[in-house]
PDB file of N, CA and C in Angstrom:
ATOM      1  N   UNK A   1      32.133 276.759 -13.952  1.00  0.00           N
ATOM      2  CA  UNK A   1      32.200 277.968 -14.722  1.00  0.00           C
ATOM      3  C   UNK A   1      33.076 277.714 -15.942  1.00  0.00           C
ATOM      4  N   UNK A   2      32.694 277.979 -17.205  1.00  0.00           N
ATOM      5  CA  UNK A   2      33.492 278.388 -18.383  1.00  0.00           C
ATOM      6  C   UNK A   2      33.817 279.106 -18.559  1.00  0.00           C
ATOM      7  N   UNK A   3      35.185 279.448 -19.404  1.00  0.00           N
ATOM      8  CA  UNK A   3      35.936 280.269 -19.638  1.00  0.00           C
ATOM      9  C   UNK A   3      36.243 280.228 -21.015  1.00  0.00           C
ATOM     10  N   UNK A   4      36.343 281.771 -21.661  1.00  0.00           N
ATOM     11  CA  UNK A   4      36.237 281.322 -23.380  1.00  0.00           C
ATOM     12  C   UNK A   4      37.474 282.414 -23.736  1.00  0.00           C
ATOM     13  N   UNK A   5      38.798 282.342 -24.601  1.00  0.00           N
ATOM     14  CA  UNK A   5      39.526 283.135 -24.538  1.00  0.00           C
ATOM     15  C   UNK A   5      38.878 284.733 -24.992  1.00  0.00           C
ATOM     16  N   UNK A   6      39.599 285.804 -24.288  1.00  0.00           N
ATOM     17  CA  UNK A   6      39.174 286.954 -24.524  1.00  0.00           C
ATOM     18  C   UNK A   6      39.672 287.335 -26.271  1.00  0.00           C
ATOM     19  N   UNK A   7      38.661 287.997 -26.673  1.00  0.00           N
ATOM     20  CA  UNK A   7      38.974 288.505 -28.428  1.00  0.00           C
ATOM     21  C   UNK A   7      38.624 289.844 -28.681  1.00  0.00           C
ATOM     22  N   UNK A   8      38.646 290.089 -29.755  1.00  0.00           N
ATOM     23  CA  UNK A   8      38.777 291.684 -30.042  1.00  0.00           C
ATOM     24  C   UNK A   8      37.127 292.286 -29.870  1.00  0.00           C
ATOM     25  N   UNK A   9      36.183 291.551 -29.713  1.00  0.00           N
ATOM     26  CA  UNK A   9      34.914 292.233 -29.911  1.00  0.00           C
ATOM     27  C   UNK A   9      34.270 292.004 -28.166  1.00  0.00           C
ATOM     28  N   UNK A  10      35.627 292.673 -27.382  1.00  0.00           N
ATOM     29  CA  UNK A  10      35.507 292.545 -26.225  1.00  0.00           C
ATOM     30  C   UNK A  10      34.288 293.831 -25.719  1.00  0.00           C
ATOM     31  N   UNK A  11      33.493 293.265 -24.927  1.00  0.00           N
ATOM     32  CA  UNK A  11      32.442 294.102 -24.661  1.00  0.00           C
ATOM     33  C   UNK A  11      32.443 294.289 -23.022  1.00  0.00           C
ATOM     34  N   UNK A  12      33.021 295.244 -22.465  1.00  0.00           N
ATOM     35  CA  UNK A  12      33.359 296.183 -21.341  1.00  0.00           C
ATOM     36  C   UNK A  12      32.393 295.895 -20.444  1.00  0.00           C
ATOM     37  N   UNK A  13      31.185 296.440 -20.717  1.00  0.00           N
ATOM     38  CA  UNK A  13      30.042 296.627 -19.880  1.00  0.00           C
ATOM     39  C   UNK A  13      29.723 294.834 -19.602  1.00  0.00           C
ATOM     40  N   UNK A  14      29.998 293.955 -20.450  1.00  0.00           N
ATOM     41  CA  UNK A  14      30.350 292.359 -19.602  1.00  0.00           C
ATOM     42  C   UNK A  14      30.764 291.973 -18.510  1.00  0.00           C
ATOM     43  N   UNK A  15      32.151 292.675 -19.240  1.00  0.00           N
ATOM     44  CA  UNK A  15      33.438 291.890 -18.354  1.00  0.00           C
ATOM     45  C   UNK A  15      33.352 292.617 -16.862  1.00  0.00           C
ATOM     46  N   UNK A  16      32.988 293.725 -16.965  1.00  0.00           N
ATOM     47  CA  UNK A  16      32.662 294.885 -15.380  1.00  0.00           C
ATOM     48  C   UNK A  16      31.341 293.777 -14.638  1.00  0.00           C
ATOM     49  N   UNK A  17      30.187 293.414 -15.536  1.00  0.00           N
ATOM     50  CA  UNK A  17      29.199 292.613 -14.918  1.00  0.00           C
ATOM     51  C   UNK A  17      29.742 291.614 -14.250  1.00  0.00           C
ATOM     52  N   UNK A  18      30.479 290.746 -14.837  1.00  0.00           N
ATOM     53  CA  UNK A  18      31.252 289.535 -14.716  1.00  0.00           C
ATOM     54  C   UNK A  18      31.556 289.518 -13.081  1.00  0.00           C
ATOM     55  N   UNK A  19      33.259 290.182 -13.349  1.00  0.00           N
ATOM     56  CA  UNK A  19      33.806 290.604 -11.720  1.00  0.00           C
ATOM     57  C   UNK A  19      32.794 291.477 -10.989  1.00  0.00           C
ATOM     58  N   UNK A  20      32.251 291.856 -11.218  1.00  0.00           N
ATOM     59  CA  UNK A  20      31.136 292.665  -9.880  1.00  0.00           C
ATOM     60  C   UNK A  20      30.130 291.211  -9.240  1.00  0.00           C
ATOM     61  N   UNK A  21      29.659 290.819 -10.171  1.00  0.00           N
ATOM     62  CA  UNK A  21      29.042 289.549  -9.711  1.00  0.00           C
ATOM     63  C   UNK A  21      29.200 288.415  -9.240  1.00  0.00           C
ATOM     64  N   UNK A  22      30.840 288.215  -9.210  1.00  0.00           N
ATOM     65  CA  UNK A  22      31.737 287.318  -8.797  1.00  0.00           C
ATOM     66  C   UNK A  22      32.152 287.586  -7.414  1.00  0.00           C
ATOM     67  N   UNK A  23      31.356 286.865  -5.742  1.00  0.00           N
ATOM     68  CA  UNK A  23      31.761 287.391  -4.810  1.00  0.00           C
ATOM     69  C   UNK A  23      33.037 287.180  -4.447  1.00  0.00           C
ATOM     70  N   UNK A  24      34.107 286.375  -5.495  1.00  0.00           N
ATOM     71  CA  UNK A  24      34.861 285.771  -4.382  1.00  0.00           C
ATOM     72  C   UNK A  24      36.197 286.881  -5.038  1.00  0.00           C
ATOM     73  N   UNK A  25      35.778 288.029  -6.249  1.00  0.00           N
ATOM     74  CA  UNK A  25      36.473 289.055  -6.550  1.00  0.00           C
ATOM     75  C   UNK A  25      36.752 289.987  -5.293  1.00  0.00           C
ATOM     76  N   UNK A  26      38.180 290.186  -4.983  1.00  0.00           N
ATOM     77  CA  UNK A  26      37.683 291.405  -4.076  1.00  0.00           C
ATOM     78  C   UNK A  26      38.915 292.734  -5.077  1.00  0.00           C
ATOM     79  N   UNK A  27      39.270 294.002  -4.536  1.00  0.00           N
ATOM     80  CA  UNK A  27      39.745 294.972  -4.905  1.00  0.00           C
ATOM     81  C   UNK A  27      41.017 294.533  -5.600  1.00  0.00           C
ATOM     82  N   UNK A  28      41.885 294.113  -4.540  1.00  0.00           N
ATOM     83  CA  UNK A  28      42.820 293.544  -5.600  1.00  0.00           C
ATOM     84  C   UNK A  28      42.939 292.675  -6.854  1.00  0.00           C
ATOM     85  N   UNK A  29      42.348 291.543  -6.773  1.00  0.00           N
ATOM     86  CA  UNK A  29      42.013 291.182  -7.726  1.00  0.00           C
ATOM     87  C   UNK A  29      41.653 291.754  -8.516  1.00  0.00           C
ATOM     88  N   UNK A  30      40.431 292.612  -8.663  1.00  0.00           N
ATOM     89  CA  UNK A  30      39.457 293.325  -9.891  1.00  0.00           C
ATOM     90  C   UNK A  30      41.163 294.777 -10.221  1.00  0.00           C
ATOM     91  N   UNK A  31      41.833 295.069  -9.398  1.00  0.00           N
ATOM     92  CA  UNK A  31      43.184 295.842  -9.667  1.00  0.00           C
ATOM     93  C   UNK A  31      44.092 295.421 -11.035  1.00  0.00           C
ATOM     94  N   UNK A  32      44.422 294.181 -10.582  1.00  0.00           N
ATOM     95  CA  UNK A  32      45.124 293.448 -11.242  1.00  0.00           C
ATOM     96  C   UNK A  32      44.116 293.064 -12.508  1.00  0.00           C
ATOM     97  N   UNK A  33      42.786 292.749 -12.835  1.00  0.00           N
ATOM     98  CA  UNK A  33      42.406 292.515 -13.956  1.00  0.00           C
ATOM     99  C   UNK A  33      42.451 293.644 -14.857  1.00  0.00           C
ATOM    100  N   UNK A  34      42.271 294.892 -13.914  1.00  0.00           N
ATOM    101  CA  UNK A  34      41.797 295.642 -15.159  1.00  0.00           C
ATOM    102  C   UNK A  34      43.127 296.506 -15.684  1.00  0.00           C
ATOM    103  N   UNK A  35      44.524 295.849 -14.680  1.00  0.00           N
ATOM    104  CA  UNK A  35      45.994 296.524 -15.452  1.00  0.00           C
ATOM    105  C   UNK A  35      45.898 295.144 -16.457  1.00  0.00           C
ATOM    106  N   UNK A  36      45.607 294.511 -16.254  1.00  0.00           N
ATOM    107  CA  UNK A  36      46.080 293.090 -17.212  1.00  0.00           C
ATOM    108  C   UNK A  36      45.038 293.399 -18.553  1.00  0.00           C
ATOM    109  N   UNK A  37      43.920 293.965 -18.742  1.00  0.00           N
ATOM    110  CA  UNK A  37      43.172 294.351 -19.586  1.00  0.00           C
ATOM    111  C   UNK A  37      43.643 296.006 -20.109  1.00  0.00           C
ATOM    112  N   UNK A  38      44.156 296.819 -19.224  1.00  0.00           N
ATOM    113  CA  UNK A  38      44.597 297.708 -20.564  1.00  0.00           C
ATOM    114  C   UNK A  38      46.192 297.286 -21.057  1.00  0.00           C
ATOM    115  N   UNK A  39      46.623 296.106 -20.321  1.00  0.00           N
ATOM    116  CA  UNK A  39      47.412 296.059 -21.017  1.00  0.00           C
ATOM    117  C   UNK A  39      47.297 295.020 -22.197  1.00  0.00           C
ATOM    118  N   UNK A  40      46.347 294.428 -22.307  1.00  0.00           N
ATOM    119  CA  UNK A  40      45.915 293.808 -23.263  1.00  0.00           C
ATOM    120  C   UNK A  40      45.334 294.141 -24.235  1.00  0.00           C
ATOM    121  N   UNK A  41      44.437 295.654 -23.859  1.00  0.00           N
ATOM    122  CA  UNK A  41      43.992 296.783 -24.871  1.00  0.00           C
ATOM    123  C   UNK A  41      45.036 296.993 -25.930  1.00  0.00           C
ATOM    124  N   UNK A  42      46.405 297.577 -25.300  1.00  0.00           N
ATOM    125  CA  UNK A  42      47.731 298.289 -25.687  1.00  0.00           C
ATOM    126  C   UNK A  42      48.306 297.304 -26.660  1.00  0.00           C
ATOM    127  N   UNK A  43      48.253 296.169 -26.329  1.00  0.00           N
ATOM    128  CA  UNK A  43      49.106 294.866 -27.209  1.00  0.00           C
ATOM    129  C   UNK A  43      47.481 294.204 -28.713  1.00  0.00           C
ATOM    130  N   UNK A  44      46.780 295.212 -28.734  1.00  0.00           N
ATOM    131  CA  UNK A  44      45.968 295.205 -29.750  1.00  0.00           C
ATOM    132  C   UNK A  44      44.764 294.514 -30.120  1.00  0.00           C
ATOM    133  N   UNK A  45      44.487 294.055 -28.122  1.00  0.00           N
ATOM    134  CA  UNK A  45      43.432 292.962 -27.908  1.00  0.00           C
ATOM    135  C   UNK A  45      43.765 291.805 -28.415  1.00  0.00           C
ATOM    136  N   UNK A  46      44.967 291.542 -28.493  1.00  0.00           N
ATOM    137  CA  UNK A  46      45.864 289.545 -28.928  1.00  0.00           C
ATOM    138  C   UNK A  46      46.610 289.658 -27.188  1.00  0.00           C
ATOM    139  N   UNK A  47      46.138 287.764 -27.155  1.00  0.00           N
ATOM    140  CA  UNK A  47      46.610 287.184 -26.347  1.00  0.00           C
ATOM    141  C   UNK A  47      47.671 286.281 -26.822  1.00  0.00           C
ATOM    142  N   UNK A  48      48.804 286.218 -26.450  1.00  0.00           N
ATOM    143  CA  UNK A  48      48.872 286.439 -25.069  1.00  0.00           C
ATOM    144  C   UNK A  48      49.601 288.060 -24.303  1.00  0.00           C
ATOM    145  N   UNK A  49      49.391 288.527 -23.469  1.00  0.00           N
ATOM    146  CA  UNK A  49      50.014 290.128 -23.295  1.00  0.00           C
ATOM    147  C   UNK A  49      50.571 289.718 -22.686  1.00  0.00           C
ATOM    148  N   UNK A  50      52.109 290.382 -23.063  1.00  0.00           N
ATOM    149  CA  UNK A  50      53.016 290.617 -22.311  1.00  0.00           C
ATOM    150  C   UNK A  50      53.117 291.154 -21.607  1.00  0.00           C
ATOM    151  N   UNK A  51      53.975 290.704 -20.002  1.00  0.00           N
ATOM    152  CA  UNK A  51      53.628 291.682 -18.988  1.00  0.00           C
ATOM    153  C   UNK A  51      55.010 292.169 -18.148  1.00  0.00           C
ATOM    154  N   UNK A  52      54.602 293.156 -17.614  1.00  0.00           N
ATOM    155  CA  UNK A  52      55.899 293.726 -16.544  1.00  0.00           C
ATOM    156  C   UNK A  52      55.096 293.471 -14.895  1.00  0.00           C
ATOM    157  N   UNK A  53      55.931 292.746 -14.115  1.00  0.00           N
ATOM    158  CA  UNK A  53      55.469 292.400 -12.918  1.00  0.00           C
ATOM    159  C   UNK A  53      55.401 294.038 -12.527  1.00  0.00           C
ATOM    160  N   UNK A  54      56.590 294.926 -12.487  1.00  0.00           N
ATOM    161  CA  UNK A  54      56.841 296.025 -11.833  1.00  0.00           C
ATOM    162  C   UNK A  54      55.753 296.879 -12.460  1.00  0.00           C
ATOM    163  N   UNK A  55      55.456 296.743 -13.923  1.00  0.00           N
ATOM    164  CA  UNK A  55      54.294 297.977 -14.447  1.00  0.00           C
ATOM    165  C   UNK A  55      53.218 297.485 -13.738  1.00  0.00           C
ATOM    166  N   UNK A  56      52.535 296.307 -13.311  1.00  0.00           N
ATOM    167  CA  UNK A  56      51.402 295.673 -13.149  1.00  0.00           C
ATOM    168  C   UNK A  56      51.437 296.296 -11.561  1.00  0.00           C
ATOM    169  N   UNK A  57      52.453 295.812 -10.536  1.00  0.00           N
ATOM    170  CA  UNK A  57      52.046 296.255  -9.438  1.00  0.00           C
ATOM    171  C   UNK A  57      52.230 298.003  -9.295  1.00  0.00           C
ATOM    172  N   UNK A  58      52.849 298.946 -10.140  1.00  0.00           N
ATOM    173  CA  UNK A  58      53.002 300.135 -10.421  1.00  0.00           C
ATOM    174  C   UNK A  58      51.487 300.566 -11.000  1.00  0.00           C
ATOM    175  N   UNK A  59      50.928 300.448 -11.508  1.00  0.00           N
ATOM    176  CA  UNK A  59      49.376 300.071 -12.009  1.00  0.00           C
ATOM    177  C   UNK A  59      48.218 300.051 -11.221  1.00  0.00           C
ATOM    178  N   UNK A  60      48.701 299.183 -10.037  1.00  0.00           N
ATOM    179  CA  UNK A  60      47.677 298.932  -8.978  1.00  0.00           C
ATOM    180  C   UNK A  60      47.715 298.990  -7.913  1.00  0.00           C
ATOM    181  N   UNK A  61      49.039 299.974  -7.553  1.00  0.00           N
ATOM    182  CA  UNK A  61      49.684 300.173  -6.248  1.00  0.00           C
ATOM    183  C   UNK A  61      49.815 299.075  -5.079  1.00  0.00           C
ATOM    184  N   UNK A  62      50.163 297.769  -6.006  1.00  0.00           N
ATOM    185  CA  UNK A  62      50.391 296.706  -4.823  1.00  0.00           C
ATOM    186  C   UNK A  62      51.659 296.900  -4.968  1.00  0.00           C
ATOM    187  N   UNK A  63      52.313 296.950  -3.344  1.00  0.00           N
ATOM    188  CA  UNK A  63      53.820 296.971  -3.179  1.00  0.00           C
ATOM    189  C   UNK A  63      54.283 295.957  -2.657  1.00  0.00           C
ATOM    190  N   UNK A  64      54.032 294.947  -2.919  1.00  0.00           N
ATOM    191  CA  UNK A  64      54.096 293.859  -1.940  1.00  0.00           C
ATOM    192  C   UNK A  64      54.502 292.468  -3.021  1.00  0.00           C
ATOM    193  N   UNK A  65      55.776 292.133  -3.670  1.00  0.00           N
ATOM    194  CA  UNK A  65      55.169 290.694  -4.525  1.00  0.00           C
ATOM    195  C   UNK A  65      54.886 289.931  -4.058  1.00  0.00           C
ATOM    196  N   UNK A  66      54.995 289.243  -3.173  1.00  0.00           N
ATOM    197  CA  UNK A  66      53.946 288.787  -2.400  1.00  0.00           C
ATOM    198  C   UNK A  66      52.363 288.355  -2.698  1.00  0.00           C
ATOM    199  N   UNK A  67      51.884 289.794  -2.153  1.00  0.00           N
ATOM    200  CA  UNK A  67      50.651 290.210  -2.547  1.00  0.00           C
ATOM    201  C   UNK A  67      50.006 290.116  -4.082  1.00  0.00           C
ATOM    202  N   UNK A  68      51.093 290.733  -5.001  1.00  0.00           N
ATOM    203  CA  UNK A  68      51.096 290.260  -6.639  1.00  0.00           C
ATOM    204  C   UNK A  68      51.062 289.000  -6.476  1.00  0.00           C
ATOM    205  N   UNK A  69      51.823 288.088  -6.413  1.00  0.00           N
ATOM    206  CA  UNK A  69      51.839 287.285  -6.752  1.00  0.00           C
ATOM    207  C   UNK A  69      50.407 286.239  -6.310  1.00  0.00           C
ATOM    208  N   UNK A  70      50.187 286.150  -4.874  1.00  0.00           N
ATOM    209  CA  UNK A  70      48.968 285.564  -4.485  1.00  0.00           C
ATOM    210  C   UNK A  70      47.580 285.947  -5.262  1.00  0.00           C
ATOM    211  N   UNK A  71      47.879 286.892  -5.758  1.00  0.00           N
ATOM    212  CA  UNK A  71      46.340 287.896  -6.300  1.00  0.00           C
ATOM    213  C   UNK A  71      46.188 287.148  -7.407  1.00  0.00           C
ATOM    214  N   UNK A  72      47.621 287.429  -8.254  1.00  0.00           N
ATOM    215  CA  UNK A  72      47.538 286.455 -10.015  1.00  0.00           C
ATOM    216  C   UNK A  72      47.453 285.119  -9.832  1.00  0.00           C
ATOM    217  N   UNK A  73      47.905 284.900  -8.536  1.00  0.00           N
ATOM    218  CA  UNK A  73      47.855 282.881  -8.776  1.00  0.00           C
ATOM    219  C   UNK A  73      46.076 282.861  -8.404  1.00  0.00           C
ATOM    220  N   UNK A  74      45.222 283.542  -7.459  1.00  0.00           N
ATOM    221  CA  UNK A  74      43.857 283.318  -7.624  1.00  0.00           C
ATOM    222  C   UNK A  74      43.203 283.849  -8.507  1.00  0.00           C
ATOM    223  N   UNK A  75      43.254 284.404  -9.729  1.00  0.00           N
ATOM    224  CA  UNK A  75      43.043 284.699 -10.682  1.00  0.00           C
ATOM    225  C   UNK A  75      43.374 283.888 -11.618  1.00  0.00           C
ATOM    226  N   UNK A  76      44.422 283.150 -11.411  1.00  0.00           N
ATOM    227  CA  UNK A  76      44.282 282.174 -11.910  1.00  0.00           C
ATOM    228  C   UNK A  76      43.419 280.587 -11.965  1.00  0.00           C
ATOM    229  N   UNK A  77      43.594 280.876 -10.688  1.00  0.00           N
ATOM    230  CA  UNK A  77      42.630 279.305 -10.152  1.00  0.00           C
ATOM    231  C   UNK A  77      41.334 279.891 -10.599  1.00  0.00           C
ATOM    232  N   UNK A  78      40.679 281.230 -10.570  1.00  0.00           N
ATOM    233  CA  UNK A  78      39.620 281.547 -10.804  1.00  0.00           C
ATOM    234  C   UNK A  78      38.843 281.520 -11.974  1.00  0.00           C
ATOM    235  N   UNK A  79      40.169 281.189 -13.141  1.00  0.00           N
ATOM    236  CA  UNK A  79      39.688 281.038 -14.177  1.00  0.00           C
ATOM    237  C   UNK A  79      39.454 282.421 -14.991  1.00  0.00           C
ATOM    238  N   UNK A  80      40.016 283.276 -14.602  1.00  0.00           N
ATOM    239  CA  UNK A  80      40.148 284.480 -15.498  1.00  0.00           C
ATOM    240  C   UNK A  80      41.459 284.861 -16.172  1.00  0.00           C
ATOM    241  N   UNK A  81      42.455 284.132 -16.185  1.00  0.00           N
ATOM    242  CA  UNK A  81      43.777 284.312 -16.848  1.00  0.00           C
ATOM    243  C   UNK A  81      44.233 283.073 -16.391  1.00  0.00           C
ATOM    244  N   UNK A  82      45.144 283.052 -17.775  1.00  0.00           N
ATOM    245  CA  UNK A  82      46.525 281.903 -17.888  1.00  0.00           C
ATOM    246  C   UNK A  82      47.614 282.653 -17.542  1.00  0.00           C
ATOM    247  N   UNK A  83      48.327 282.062 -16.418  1.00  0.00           N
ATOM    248  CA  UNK A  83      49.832 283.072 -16.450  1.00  0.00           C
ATOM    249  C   UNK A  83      50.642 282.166 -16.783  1.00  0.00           C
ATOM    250  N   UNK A  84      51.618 282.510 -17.654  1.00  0.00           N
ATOM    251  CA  UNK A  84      52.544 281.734 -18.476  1.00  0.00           C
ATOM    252  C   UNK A  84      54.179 282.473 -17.707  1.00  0.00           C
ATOM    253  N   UNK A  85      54.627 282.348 -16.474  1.00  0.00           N
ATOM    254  CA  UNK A  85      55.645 283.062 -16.540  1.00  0.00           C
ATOM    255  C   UNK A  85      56.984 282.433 -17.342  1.00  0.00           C
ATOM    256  N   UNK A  86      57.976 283.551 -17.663  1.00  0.00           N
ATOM    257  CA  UNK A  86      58.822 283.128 -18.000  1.00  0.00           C
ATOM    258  C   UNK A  86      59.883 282.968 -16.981  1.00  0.00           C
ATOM    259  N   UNK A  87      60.265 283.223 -16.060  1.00  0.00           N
ATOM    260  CA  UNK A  87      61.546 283.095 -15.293  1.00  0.00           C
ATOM    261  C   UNK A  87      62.736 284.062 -16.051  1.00  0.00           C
ATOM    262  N   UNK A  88      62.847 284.357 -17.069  1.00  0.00           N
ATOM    263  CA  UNK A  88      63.999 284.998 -16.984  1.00  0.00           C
ATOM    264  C   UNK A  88      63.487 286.588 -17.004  1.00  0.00           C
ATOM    265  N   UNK A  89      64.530 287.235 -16.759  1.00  0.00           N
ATOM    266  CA  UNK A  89      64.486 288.520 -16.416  1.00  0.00           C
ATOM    267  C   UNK A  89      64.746 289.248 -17.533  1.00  0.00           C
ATOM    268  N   UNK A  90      65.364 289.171 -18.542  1.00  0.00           N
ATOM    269  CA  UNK A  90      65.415 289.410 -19.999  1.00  0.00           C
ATOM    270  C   UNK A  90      63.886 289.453 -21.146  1.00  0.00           C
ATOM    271  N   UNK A  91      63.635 288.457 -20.538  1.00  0.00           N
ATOM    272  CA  UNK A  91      61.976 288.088 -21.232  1.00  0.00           C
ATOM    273  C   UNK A  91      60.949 288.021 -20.382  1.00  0.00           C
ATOM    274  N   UNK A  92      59.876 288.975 -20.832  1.00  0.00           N
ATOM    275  CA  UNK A  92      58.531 288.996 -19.967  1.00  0.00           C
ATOM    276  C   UNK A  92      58.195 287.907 -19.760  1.00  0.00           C
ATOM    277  N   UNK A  93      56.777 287.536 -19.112  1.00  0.00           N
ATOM    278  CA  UNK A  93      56.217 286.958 -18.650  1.00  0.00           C
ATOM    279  C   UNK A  93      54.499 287.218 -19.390  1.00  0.00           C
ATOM    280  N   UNK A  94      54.256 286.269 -19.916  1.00  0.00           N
ATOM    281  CA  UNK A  94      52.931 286.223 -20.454  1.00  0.00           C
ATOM    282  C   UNK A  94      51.323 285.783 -19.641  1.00  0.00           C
ATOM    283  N   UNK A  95      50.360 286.714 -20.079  1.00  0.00           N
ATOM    284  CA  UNK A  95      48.873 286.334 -19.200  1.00  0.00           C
ATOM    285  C   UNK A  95      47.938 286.075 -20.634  1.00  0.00           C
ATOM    286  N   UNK A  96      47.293 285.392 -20.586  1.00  0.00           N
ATOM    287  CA  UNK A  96      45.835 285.434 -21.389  1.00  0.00           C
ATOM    288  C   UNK A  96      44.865 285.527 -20.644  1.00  0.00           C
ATOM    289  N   UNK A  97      44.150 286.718 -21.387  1.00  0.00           N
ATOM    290  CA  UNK A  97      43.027 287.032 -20.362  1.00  0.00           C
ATOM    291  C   UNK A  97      42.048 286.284 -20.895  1.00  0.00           C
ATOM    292  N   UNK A  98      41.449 285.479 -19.648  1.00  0.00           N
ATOM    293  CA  UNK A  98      39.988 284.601 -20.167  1.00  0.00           C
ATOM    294  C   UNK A  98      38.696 285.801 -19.859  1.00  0.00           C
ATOM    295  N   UNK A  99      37.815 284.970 -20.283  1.00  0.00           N
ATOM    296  CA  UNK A  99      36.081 285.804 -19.564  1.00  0.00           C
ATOM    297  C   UNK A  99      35.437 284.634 -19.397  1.00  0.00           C
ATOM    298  N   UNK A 100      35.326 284.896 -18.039  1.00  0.00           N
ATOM    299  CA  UNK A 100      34.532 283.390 -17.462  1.00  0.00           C
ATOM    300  C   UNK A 100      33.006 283.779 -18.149  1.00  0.00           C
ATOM    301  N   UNK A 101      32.242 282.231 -18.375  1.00  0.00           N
ATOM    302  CA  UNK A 101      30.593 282.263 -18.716  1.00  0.00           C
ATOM    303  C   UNK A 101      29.803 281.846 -17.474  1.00  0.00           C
ATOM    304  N   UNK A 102      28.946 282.291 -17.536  1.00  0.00           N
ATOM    305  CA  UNK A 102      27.810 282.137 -16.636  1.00  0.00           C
ATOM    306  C   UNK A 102      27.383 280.454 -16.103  1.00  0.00           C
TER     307      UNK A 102
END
């Protein structure tokens, strides 16, 4: 599967095809994409978006980091985001949202 970075002439009714057609998406995951996409809306459709672990699981009612965290690392392997964390607590932590190709 290819992956091409996400850009401003992002087309919705895709990216919904995309993860629906993707069995190995389940709820959480597709949770976490679509806080990571309005928050990528909000930051003006430029990657990379900055992120809040606490807004993201506040977002998608995962209470668990844990659970966050396992969800974004297979989302990652999956090829739908780069997570760039930062480690410090002062400075976010960055995602680029990809869109996998067919």
């Amino acid at each position: 599967m290819q992956a091409t970075a996400m850009d401003s002439q992002l087309n919705l009714n895709e990216v919904f095809r995309v993860l629906a057609a993707d069995r190995r998406i389940n709820v959480w995951h597709f949770s976490i994409y679509m806080s990571l996409l309005h928050q990528w809306l909000l930051n003006g459709g430029v990657n990379p978006v900055p992120i809040s672990r606490k807004r993201v699981m506040a977002h998608t009612h995962i209470g668990s980091i844990v659970t966050y965290h396992k969800y974004l690392r297979q989302l990652m392997d999956l090829g739908y985001i780069v997570y760039e964390p930062s480690y410090n607590p002062f400075t976010g932590s960055y995602v680029r949202l990809l869109v996998p190709g067919n």
